[in-house]
C-alpha atoms as a PDB file:
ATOM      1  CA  UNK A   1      61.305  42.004 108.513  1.00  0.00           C
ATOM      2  CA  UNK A   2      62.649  44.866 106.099  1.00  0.00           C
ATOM      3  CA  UNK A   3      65.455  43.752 104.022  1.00  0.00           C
ATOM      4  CA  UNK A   4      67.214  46.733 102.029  1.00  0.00           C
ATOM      5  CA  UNK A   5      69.126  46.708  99.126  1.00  0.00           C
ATOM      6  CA  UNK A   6      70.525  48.562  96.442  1.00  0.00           C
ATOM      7  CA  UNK A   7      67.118  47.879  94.329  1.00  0.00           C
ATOM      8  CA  UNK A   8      63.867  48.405  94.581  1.00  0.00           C
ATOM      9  CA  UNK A   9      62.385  45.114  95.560  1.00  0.00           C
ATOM     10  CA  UNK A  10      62.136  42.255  93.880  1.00  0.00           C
ATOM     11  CA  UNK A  11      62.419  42.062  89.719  1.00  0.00           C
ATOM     12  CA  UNK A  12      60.664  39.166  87.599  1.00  0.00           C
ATOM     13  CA  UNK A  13      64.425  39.335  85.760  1.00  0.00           C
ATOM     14  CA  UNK A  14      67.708  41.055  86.748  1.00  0.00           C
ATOM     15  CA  UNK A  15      66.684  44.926  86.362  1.00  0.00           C
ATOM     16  CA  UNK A  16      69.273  46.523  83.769  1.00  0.00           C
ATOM     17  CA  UNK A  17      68.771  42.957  81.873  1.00  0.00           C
ATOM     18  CA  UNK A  18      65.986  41.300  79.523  1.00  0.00           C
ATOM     19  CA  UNK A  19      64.379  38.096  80.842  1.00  0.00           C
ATOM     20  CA  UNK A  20      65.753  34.594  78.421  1.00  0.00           C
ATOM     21  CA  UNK A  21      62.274  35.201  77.504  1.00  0.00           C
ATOM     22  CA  UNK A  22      63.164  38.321  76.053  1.00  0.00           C
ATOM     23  CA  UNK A  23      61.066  40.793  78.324  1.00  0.00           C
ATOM     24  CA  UNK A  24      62.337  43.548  80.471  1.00  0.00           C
ATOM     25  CA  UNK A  25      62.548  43.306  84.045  1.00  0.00           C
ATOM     26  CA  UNK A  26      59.563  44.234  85.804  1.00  0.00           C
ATOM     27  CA  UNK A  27      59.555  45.061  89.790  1.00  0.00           C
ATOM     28  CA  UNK A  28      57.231  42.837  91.728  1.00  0.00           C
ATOM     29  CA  UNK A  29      54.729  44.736  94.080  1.00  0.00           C
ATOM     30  CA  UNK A  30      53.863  41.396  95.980  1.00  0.00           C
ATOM     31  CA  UNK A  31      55.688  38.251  95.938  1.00  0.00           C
ATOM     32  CA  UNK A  32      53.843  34.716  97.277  1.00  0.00           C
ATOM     33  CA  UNK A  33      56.651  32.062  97.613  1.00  0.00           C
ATOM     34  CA  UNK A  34      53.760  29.386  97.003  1.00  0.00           C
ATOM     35  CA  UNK A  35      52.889  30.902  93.278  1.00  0.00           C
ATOM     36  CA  UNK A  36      54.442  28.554  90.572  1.00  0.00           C
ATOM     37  CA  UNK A  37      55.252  31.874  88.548  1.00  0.00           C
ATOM     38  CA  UNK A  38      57.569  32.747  91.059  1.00  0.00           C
ATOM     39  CA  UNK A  39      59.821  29.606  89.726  1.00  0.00           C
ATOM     40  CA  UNK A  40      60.616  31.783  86.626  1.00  0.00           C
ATOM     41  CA  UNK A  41      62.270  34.443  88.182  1.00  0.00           C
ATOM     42  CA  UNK A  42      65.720  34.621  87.164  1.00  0.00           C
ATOM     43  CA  UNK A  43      68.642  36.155  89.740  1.00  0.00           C
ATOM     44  CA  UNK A  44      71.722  37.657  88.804  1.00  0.00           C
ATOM     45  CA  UNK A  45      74.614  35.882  90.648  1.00  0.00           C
ATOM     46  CA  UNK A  46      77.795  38.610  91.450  1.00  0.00           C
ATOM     47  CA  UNK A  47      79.725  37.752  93.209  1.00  0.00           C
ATOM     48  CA  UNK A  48      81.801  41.001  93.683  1.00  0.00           C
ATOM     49  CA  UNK A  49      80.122  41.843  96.716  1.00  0.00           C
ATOM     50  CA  UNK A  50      78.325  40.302  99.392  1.00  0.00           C
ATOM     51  CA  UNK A  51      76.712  36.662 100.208  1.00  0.00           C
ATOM     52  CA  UNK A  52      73.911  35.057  97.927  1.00  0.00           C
ATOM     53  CA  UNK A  53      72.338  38.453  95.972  1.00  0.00           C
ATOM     54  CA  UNK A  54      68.650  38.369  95.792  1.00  0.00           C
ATOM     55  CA  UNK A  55      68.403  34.647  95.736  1.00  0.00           C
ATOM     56  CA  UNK A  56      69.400  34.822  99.603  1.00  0.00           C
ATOM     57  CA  UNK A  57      67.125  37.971 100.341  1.00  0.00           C
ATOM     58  CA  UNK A  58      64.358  36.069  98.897  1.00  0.00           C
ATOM     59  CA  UNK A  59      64.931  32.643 100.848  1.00  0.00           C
ATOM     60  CA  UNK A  60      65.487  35.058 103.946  1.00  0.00           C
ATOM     61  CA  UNK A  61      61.876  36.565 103.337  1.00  0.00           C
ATOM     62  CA  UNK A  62      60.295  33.545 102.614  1.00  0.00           C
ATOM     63  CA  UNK A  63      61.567  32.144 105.567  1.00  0.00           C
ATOM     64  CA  UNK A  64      60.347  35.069 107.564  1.00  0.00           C
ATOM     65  CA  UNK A  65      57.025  34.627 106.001  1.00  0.00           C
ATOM     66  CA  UNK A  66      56.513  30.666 106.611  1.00  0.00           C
ATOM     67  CA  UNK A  67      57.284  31.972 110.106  1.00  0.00           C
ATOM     68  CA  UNK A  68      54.764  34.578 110.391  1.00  0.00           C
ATOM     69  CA  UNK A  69      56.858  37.336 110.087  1.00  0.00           C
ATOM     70  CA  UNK A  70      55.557  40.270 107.839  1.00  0.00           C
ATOM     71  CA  UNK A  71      58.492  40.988 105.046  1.00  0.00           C
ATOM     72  CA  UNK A  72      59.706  43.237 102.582  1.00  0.00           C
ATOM     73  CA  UNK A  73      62.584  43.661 100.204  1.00  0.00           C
ATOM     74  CA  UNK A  74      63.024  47.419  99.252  1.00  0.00           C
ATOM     75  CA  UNK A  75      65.661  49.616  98.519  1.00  0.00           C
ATOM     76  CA  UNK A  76      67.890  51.319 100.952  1.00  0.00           C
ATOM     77  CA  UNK A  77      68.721  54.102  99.048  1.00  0.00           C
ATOM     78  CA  UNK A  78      65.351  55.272  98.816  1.00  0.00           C
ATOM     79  CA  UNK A  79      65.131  58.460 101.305  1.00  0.00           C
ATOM     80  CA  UNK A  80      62.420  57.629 104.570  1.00  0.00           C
ATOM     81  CA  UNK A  81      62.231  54.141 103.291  1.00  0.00           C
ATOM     82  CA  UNK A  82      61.707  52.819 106.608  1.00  0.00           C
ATOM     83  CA  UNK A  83      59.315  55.213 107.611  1.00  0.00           C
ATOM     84  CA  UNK A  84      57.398  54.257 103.879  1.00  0.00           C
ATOM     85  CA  UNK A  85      57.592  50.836 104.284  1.00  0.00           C
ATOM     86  CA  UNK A  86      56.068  50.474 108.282  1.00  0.00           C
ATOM     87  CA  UNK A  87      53.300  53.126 107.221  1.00  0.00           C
ATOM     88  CA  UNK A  88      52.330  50.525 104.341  1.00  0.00           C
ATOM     89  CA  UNK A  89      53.325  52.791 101.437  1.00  0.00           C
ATOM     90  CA  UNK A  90      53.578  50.734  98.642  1.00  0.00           C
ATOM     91  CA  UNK A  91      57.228  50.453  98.025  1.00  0.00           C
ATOM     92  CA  UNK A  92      59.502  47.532  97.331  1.00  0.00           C
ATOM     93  CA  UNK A  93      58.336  43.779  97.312  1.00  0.00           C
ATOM     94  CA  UNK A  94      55.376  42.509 100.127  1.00  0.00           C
ATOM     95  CA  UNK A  95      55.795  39.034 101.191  1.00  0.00           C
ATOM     96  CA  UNK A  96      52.682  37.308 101.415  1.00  0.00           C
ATOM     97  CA  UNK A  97      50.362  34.446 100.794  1.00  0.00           C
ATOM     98  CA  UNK A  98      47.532  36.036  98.883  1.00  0.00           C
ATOM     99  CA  UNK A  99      46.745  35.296  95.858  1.00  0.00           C
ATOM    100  CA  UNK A 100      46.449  37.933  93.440  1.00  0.00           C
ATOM    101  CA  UNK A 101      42.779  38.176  93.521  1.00  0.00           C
ATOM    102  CA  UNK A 102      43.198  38.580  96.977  1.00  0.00           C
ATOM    103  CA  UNK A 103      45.917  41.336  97.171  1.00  0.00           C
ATOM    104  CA  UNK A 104      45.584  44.803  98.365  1.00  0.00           C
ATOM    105  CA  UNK A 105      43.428  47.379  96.158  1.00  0.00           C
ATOM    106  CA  UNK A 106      46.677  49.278  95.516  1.00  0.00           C
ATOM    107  CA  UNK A 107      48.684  46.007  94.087  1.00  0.00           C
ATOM    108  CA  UNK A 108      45.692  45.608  91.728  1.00  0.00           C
ATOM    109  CA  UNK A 109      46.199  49.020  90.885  1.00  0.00           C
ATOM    110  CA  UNK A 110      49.419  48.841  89.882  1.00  0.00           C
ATOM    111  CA  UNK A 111      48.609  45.253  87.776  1.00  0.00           C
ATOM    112  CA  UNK A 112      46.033  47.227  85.737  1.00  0.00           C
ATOM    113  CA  UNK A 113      48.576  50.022  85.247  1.00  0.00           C
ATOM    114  CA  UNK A 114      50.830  47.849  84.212  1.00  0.00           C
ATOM    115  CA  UNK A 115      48.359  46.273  81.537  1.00  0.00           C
ATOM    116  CA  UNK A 116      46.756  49.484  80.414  1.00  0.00           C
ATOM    117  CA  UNK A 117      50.737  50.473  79.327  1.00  0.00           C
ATOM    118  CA  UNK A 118      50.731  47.104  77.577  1.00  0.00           C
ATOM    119  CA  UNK A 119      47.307  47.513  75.880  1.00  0.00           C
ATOM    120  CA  UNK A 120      48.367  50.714  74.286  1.00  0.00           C
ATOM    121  CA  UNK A 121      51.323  49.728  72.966  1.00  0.00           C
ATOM    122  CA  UNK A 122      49.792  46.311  70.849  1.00  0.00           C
ATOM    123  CA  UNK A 123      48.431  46.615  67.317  1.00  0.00           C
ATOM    124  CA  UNK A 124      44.537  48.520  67.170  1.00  0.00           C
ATOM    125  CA  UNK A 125      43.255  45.422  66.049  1.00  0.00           C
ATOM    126  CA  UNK A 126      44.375  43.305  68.448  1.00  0.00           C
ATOM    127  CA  UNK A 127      43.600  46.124  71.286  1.00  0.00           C
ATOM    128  CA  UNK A 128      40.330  46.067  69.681  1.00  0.00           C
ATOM    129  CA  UNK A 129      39.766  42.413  70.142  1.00  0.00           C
ATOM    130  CA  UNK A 130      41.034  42.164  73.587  1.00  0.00           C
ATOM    131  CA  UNK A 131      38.598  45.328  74.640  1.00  0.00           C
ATOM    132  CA  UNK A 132      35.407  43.721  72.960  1.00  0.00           C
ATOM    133  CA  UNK A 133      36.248  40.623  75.228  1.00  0.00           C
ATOM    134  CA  UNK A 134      36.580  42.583  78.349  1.00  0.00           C
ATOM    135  CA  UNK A 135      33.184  44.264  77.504  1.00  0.00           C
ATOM    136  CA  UNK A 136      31.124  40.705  76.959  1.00  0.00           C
ATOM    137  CA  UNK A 137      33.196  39.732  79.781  1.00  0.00           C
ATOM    138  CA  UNK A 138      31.554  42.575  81.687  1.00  0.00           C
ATOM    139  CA  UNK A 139      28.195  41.763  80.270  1.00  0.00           C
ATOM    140  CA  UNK A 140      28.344  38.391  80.819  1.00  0.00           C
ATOM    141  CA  UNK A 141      28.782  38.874  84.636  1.00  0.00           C
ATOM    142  CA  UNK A 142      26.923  41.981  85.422  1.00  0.00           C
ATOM    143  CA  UNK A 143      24.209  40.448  87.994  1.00  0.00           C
ATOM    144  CA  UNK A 144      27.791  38.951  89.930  1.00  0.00           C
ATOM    145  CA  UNK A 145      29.692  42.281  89.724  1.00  0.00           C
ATOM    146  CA  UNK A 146      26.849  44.047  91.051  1.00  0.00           C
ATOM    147  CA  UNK A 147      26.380  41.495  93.397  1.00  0.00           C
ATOM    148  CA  UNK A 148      30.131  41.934  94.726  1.00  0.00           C
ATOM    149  CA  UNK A 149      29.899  45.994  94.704  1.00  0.00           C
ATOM    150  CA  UNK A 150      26.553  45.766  97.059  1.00  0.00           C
ATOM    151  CA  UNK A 151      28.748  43.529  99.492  1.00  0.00           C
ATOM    152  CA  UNK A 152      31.597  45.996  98.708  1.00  0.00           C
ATOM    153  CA  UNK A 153      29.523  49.397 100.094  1.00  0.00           C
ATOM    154  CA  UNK A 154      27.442  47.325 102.572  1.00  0.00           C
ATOM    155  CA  UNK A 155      31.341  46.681 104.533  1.00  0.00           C
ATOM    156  CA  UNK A 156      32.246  50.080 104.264  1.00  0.00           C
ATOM    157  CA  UNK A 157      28.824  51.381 105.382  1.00  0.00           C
ATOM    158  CA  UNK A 158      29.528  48.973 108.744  1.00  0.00           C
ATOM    159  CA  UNK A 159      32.954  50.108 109.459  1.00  0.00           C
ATOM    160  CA  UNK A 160      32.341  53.826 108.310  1.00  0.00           C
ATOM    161  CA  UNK A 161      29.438  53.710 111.105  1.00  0.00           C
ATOM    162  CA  UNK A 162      31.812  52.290 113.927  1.00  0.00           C
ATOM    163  CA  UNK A 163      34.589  55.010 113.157  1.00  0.00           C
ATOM    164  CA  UNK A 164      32.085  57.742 112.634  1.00  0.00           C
ATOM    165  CA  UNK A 165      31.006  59.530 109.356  1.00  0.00           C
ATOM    166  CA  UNK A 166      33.006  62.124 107.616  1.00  0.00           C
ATOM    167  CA  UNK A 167      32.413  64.558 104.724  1.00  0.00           C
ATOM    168  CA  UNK A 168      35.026  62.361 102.737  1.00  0.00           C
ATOM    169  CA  UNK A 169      33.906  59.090 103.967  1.00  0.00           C
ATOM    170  CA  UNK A 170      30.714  60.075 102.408  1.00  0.00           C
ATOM    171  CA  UNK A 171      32.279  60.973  98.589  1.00  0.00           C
ATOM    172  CA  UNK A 172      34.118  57.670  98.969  1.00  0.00           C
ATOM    173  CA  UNK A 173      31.037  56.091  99.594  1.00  0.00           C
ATOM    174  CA  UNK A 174      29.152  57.557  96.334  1.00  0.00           C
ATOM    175  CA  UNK A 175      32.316  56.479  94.546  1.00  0.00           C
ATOM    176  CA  UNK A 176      32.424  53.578  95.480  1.00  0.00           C
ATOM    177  CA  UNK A 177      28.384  52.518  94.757  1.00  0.00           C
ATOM    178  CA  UNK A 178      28.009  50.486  91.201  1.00  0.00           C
ATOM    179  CA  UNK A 179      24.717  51.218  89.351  1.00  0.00           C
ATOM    180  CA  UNK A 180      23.797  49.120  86.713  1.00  0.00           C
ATOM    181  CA  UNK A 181      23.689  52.503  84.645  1.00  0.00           C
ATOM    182  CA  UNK A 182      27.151  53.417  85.665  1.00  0.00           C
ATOM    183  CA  UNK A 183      28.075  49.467  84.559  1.00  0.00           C
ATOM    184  CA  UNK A 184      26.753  50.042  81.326  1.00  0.00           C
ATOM    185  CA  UNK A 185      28.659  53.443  81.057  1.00  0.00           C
ATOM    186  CA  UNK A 186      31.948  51.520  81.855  1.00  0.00           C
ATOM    187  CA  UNK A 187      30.844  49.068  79.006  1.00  0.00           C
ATOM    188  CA  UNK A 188      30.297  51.618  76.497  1.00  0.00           C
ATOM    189  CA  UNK A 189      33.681  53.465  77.674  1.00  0.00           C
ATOM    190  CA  UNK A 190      35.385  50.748  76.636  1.00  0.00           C
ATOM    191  CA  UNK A 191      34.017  49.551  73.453  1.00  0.00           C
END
């Protein structure tokens, strides 16, 4: 189901508006009705025009979901947003039970943009703090990151072999493979 509207998708507060919280709006990638974050989100209620605002939209994709139906809330302004959305560009809000460990590589994507533009604008000290924990975080788990990356290239290996090999499916392939050396350059990148 593809709901349009005169938004984006989804915000985590009204967009033109900060949160009570204080915090600007922020437009959710992927939305799972069964997170208990998603109780925060705060809906503007206008009542100029139409029947229930985003509230209603969200109910109406939730209900979609429970149901089995694929949705997403996007905005139908946007031009080709139709033809975006059924390709699987990454527009709007995805309805879906994943958790966010589980979403796709390009949500994740966007999460870490989202916190690298947060990082850089908190005090150096702080950013420095936060970095050394991500490195002994890194450290700490090597032997289960490498682990996870083996698994990682061993799944593409299989399903580049069934569709056939390519010149590009081979760079991806070197990209993707995680030495321990290149682990240790990521650590020292971001110390």
């Amino acid at each position: 189901m593809i709901t349009l509207t005169n938004v984006d998708g989804v915000f985590s507060s009204c967009p033109g508006q900060f949160s009570s919280q204080g915090d600007p709006p922020k437009l959710l990638h992927t939305f799972n009705p069964d997170d208990p974050m998603t109780e925060a989100l705060e809906y503007a209620i206008d009542l100029r025009v139409g029947r229930g605002g985003m509230a209603a939209k969200v109910d109406a994709a939730t209900f979609a979901l429970n149901h089995g139906v694929p949705s997403v809330i996007c905005n139908g302004h946007e031009p080709d947003i139709l033809q975006k959305v059924v390709s699987g560009k990454a527009v709007g809000t995805f309805f879906t039970k994943a958790h966010q460990q589980q979403a796709a590589p390009f949500v994740r994507a966007m999460a870490a943009k989202e916190a690298g533009r947060v990082l850089s604008s908190i005090q150096s000290m702080q950013r420095k703090k936060i970095l050394e924990a991500i490195s002994e975080g890194i450290k700490g788990r090597e032997l289960a990151i490498l682990e996870a990356n083996a698994r990682d290239v061993a799944a593409a290996e299989r399903s580049f072999n069934a569709e056939g090999w390519t010149a590009q499916k081979e760079n991806l392939l070197a990209r993707l493979v995680l030495t321990q050396e290149k682990l240790h350059n990521l650590v020292n990148g971001v110390e």
